[in-house]
PDB file of N, CA and C in Angstrom:
ATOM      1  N   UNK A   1     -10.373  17.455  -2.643  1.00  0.00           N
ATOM      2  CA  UNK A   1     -10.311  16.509  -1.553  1.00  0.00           C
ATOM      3  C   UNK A   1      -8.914  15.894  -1.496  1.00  0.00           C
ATOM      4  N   UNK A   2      -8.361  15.588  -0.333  1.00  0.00           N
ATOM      5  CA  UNK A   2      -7.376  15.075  -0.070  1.00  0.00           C
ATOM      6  C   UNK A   2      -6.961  13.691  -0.371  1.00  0.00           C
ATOM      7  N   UNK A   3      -6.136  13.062  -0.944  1.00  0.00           N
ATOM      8  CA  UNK A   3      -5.849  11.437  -1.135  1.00  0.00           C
ATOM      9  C   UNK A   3      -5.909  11.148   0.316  1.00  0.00           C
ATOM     10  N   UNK A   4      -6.648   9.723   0.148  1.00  0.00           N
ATOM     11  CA  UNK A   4      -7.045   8.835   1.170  1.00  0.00           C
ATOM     12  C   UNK A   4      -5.296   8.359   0.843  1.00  0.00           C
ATOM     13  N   UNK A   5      -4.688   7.341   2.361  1.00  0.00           N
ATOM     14  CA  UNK A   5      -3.451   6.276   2.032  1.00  0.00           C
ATOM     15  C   UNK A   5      -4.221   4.976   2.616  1.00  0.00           C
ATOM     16  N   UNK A   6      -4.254   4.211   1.578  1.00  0.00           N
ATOM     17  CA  UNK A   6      -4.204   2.901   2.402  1.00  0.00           C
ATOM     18  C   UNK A   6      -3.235   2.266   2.705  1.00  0.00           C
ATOM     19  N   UNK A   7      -3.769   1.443   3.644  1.00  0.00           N
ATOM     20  CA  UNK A   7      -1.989   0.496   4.349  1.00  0.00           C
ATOM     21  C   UNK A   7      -2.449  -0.989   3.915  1.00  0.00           C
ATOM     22  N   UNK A   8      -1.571  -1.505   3.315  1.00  0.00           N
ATOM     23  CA  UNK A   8      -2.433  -3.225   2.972  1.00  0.00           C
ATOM     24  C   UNK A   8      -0.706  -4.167   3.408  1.00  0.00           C
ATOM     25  N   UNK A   9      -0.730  -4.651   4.321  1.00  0.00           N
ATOM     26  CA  UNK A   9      -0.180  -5.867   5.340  1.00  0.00           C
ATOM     27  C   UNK A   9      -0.530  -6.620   3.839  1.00  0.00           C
ATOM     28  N   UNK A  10       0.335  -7.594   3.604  1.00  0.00           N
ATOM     29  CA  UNK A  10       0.244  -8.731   2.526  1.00  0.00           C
ATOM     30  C   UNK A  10       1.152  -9.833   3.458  1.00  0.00           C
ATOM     31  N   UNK A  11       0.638 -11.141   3.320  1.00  0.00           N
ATOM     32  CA  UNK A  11       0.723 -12.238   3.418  1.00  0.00           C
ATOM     33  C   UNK A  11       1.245 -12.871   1.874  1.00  0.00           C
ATOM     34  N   UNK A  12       2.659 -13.390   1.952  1.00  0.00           N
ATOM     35  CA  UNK A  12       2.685 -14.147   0.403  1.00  0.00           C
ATOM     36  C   UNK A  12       2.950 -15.496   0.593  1.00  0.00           C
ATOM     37  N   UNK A  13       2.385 -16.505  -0.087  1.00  0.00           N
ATOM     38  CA  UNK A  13       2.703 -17.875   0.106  1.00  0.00           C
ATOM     39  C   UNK A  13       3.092 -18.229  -1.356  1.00  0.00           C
ATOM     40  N   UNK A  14       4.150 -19.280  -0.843  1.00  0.00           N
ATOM     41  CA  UNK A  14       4.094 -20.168  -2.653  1.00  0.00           C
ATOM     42  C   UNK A  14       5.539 -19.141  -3.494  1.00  0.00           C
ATOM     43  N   UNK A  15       6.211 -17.915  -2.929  1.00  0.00           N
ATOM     44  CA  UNK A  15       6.900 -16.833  -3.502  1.00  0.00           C
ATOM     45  C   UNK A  15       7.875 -16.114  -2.482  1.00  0.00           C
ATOM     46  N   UNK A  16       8.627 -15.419  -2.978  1.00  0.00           N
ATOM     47  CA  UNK A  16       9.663 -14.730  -2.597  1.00  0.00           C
ATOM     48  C   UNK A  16       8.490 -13.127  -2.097  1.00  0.00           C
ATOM     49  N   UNK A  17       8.901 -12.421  -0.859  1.00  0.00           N
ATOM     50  CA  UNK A  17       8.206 -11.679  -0.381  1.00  0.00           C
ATOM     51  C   UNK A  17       8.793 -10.151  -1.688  1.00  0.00           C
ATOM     52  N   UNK A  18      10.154 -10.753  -1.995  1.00  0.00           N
ATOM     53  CA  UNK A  18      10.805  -9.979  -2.956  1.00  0.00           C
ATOM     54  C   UNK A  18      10.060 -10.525  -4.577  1.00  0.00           C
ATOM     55  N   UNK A  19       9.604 -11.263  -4.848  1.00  0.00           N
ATOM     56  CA  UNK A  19       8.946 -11.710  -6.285  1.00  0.00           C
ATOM     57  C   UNK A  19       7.599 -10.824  -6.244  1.00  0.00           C
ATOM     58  N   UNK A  20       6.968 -11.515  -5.097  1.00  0.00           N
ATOM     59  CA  UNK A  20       5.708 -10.851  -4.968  1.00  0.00           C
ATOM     60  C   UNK A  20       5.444  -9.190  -4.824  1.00  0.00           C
ATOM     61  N   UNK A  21       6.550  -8.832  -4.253  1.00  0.00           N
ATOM     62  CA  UNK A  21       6.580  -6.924  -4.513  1.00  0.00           C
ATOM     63  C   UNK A  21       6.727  -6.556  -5.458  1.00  0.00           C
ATOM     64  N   UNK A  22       7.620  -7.466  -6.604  1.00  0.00           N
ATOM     65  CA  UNK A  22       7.919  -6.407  -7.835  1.00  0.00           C
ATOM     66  C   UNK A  22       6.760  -6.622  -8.716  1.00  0.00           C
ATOM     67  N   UNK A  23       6.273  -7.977  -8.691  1.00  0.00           N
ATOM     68  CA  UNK A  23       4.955  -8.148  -9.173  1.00  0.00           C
ATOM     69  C   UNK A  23       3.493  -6.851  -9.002  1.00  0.00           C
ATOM     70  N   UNK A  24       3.692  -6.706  -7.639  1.00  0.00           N
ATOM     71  CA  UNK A  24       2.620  -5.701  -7.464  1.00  0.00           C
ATOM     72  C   UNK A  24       2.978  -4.771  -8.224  1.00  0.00           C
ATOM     73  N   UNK A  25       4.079  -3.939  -7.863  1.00  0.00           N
ATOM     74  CA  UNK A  25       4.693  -2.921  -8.108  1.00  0.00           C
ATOM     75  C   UNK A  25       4.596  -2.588  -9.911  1.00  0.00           C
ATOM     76  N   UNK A  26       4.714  -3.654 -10.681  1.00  0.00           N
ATOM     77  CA  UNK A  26       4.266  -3.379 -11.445  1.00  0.00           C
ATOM     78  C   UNK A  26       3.539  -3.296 -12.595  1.00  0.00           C
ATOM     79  N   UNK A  27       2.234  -3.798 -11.545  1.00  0.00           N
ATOM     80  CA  UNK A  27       0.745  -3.850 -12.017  1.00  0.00           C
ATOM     81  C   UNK A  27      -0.403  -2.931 -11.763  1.00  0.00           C
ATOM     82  N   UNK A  28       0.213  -1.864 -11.048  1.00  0.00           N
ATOM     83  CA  UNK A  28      -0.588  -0.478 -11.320  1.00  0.00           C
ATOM     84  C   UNK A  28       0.657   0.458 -10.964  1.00  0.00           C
ATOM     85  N   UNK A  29       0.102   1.768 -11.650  1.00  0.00           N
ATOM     86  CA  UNK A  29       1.071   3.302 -11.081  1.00  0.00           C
ATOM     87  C   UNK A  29       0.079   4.097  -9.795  1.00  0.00           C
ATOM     88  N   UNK A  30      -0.724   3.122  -9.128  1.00  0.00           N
ATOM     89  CA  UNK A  30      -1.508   3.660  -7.769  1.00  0.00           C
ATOM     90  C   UNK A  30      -0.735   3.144  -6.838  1.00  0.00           C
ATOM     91  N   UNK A  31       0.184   2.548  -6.725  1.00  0.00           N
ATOM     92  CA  UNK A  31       0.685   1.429  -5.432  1.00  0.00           C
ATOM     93  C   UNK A  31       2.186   2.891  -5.564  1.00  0.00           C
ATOM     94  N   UNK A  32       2.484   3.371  -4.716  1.00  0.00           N
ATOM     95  CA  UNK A  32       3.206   4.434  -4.108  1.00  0.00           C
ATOM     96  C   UNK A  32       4.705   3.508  -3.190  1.00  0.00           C
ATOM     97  N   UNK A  33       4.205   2.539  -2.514  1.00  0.00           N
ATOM     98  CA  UNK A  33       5.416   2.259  -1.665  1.00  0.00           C
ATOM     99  C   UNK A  33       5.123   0.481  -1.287  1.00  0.00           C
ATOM    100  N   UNK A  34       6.280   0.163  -1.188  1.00  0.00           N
ATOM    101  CA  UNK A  34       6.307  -1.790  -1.134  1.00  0.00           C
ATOM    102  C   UNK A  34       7.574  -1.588  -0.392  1.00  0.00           C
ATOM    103  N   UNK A  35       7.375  -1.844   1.029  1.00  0.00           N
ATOM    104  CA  UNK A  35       8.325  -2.443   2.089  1.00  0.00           C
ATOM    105  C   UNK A  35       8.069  -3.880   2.145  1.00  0.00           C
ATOM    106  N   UNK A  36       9.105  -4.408   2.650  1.00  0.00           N
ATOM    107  CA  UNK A  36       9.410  -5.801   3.033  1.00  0.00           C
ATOM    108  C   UNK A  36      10.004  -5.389   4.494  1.00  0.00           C
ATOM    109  N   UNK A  37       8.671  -6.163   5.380  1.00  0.00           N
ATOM    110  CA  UNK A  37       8.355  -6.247   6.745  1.00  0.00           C
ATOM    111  C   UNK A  37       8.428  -7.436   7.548  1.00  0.00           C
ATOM    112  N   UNK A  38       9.202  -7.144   8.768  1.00  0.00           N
ATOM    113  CA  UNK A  38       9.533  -8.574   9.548  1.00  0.00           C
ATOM    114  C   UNK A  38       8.255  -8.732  10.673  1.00  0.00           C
ATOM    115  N   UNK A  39       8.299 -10.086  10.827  1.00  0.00           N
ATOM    116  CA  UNK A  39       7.065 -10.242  11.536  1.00  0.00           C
ATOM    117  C   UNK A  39       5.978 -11.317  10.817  1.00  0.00           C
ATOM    118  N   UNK A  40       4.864 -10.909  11.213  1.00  0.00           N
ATOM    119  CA  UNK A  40       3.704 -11.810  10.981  1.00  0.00           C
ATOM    120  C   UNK A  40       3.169 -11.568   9.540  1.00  0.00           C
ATOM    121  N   UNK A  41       3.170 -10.762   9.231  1.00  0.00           N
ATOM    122  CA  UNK A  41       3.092 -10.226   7.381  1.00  0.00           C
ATOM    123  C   UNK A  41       4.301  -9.533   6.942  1.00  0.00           C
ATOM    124  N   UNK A  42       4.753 -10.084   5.398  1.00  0.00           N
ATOM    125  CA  UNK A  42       5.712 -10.202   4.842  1.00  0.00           C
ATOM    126  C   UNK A  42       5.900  -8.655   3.778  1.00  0.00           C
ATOM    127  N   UNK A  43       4.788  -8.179   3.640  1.00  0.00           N
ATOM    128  CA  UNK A  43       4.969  -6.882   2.664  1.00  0.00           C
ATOM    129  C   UNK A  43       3.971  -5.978   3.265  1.00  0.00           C
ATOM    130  N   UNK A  44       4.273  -4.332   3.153  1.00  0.00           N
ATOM    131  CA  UNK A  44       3.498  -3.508   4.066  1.00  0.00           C
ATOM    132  C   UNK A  44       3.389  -2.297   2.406  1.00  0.00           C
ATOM    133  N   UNK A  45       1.894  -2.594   1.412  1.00  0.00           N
ATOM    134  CA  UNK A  45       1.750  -1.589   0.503  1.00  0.00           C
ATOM    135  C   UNK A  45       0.933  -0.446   0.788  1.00  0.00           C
ATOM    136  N   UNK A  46       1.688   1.034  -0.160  1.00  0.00           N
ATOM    137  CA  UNK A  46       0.616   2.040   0.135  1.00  0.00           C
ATOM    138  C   UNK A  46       0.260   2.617  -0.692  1.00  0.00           C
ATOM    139  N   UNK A  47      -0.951   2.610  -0.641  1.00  0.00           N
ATOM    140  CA  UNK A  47      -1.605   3.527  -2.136  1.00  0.00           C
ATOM    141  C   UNK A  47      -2.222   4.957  -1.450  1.00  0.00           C
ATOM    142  N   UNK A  48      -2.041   5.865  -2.772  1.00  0.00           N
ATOM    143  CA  UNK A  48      -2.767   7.252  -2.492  1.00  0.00           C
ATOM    144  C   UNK A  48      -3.712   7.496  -3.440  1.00  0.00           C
ATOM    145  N   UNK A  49      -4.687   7.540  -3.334  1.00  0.00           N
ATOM    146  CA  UNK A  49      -5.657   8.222  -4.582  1.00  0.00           C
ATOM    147  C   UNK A  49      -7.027   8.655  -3.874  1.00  0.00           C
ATOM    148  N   UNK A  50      -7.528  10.244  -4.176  1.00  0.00           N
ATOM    149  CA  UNK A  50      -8.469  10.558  -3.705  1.00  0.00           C
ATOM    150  C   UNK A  50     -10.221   9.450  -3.884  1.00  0.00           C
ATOM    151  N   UNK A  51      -9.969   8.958  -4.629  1.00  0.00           N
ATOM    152  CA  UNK A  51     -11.244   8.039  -4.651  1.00  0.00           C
ATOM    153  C   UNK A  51     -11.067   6.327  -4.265  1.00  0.00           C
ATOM    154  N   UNK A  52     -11.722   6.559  -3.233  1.00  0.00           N
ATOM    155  CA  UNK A  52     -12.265   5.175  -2.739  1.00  0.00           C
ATOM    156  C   UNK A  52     -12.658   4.138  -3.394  1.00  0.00           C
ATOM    157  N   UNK A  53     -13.093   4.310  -4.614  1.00  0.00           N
ATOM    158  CA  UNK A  53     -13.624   3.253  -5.423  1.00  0.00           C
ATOM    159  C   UNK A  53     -12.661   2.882  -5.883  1.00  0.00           C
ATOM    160  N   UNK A  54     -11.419   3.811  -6.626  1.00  0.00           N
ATOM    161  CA  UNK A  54     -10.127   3.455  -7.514  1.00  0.00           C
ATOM    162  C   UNK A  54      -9.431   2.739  -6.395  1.00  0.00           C
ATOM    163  N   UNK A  55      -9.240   3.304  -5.325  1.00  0.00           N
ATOM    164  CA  UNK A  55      -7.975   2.099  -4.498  1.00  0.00           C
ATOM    165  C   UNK A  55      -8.988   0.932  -3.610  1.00  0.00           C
ATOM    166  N   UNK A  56     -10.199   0.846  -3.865  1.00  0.00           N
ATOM    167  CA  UNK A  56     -10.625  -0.100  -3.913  1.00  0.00           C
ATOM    168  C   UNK A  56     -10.412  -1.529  -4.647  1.00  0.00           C
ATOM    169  N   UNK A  57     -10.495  -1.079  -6.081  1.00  0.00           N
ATOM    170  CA  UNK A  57     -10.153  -1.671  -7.023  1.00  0.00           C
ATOM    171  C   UNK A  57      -8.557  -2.153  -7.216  1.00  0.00           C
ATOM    172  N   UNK A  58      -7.701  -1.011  -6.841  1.00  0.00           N
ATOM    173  CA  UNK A  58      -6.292  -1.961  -6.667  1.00  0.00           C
ATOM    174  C   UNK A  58      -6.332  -2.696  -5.390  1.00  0.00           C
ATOM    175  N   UNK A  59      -6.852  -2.723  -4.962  1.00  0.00           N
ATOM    176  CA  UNK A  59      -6.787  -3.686  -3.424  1.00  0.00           C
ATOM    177  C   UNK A  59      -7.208  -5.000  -4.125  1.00  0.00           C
ATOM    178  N   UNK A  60      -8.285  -4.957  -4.530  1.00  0.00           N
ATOM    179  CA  UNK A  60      -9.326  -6.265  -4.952  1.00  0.00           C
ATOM    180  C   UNK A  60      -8.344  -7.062  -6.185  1.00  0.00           C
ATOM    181  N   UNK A  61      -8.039  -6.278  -7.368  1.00  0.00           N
ATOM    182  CA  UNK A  61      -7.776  -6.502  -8.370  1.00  0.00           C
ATOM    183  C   UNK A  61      -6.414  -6.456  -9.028  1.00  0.00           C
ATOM    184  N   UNK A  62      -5.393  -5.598  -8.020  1.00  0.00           N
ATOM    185  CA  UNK A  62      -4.042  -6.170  -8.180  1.00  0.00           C
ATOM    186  C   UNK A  62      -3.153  -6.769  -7.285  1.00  0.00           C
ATOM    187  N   UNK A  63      -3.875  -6.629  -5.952  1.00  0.00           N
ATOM    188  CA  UNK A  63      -3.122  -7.251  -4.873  1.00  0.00           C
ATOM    189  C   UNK A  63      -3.654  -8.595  -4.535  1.00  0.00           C
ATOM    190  N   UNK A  64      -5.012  -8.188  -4.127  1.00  0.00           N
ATOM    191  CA  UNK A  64      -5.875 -10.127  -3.420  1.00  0.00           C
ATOM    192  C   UNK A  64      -5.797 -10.760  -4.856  1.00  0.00           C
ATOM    193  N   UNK A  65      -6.222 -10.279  -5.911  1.00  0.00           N
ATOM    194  CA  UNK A  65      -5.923 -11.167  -6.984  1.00  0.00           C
ATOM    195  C   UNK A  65      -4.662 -11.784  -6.896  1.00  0.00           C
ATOM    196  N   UNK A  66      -3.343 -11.595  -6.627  1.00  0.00           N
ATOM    197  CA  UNK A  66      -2.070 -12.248  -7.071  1.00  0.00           C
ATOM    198  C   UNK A  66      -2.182 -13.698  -6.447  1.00  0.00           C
ATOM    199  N   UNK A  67      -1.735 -14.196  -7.398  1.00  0.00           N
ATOM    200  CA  UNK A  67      -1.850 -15.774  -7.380  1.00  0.00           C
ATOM    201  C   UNK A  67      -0.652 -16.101  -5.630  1.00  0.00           C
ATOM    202  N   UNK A  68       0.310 -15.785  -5.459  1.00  0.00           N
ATOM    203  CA  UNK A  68       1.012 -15.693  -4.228  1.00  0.00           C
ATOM    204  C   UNK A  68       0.266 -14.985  -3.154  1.00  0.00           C
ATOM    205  N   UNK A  69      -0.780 -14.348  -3.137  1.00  0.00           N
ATOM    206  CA  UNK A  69      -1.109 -12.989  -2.006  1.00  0.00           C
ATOM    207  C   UNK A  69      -1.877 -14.292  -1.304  1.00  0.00           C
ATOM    208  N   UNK A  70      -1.950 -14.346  -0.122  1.00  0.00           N
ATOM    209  CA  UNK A  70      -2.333 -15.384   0.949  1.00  0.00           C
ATOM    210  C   UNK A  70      -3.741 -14.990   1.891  1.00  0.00           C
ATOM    211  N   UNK A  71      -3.041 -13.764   1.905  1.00  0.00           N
ATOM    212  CA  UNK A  71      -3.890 -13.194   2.978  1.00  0.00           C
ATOM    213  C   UNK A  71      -3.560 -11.036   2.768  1.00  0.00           C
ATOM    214  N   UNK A  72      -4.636 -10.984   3.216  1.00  0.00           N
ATOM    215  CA  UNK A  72      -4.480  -8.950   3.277  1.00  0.00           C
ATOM    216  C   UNK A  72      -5.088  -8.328   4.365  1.00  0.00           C
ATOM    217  N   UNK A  73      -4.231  -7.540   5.004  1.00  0.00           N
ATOM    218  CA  UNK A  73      -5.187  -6.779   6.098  1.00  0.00           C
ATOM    219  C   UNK A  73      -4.916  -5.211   5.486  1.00  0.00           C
ATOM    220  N   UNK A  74      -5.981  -3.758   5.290  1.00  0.00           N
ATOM    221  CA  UNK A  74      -6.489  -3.055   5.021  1.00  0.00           C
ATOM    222  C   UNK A  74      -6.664  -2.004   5.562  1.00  0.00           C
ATOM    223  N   UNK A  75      -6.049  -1.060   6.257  1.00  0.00           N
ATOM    224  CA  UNK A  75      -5.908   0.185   7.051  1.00  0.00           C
ATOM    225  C   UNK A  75      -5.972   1.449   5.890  1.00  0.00           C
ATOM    226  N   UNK A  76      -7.503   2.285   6.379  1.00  0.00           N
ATOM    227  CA  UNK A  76      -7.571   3.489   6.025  1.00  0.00           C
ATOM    228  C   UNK A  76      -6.546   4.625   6.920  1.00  0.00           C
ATOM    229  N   UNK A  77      -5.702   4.881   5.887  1.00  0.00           N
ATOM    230  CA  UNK A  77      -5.694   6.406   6.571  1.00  0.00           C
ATOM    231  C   UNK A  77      -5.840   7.822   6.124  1.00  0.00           C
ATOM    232  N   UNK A  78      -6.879   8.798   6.681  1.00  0.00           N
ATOM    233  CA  UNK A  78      -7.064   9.283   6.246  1.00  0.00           C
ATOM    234  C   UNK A  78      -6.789  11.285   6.785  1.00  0.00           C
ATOM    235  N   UNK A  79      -5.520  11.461   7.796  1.00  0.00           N
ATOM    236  CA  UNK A  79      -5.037  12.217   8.057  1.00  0.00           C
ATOM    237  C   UNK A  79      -3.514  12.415   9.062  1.00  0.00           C
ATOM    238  N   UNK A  80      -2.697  13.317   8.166  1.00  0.00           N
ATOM    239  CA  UNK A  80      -1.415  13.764   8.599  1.00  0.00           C
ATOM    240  C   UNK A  80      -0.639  14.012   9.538  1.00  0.00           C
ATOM    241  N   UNK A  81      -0.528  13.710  10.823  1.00  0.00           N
ATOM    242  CA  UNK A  81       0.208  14.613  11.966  1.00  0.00           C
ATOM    243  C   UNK A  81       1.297  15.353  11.382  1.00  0.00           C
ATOM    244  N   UNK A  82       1.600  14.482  10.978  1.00  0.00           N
ATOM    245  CA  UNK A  82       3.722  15.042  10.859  1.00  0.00           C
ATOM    246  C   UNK A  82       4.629  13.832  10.502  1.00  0.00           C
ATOM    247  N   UNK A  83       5.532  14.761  10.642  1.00  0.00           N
ATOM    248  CA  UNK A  83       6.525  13.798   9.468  1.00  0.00           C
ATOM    249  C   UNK A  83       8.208  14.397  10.132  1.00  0.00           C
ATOM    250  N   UNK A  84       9.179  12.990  10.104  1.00  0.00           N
ATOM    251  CA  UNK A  84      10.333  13.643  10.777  1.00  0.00           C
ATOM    252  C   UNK A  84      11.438  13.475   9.577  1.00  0.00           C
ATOM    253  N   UNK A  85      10.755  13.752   8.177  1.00  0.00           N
ATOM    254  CA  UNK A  85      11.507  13.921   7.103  1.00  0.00           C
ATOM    255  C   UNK A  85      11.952  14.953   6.383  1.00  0.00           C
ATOM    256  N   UNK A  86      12.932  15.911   6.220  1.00  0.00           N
ATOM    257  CA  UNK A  86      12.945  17.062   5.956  1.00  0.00           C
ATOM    258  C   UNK A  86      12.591  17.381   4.526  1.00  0.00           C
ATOM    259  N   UNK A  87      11.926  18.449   4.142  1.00  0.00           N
ATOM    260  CA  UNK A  87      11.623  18.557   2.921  1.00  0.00           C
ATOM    261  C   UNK A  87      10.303  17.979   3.017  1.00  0.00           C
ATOM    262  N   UNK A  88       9.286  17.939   4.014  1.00  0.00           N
ATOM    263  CA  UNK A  88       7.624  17.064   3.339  1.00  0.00           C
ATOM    264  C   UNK A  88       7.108  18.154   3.943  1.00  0.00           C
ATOM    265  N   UNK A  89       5.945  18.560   2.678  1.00  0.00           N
ATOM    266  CA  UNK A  89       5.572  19.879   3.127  1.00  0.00           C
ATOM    267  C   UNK A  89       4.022  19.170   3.642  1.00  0.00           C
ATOM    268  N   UNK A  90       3.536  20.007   4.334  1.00  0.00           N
ATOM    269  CA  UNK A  90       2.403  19.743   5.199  1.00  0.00           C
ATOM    270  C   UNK A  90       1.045  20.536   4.675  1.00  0.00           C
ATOM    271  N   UNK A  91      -0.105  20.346   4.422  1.00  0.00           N
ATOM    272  CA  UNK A  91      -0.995  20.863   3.724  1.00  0.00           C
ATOM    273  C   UNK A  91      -1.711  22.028   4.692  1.00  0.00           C
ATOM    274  N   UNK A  92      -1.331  21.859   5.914  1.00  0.00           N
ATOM    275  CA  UNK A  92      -1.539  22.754   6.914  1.00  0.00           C
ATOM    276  C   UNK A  92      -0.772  23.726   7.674  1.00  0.00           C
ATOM    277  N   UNK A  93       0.100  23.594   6.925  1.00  0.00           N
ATOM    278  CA  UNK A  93       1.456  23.938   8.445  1.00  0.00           C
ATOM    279  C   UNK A  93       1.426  25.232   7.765  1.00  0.00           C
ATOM    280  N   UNK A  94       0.744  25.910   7.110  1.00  0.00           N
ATOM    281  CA  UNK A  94       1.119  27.670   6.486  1.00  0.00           C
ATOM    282  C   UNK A  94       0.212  28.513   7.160  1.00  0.00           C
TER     283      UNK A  94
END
């Protein structure tokens, strides 16, 4: 089965949007990518792991847990179009 990506929007209060990323970042090896995003939420994380229950659990337990995390919004995604990065190979494109 294919890794699910989640998208988790973070809200940080009380912290640096830069404190609070490295914090996530390194409190599990499931969290894949930590942008710092302008706008209405301050950090945009993505996890990959084929089971739902495991990036369940980093959602719950290393992100909403952080004493700074304010707020979280939660986007499944769970398939590829394309990519305008050279070198990303596509699980379909053969």
């Amino acid at each position: 089965m294919a890794d699910h990506s989640l998208f988790i929007f973070v809200r940080v209060q009380g912290a640096t949007p830069e404190a609070v990323g490295n914090a996530l970042r390194d409190s599990t090896d499931k969290i894949m990518d930590i942008y710092s995003i302008m706008g209405e939420w301050d950090l945009l994380v993505r996890i990959e792991h084929p089971d739902l229950n495991t990036i369940q659990k980093v959602v719950t337990e290393s992100i909403r847990a952080h004493a700074n995390v304010a707020q979280t919004y939660t986007i499944l995604g769970y398939q590829l179009y394309g990519s305008k990065w050279p070198g990303f190979d596509f699980p379909d494109s053969k």
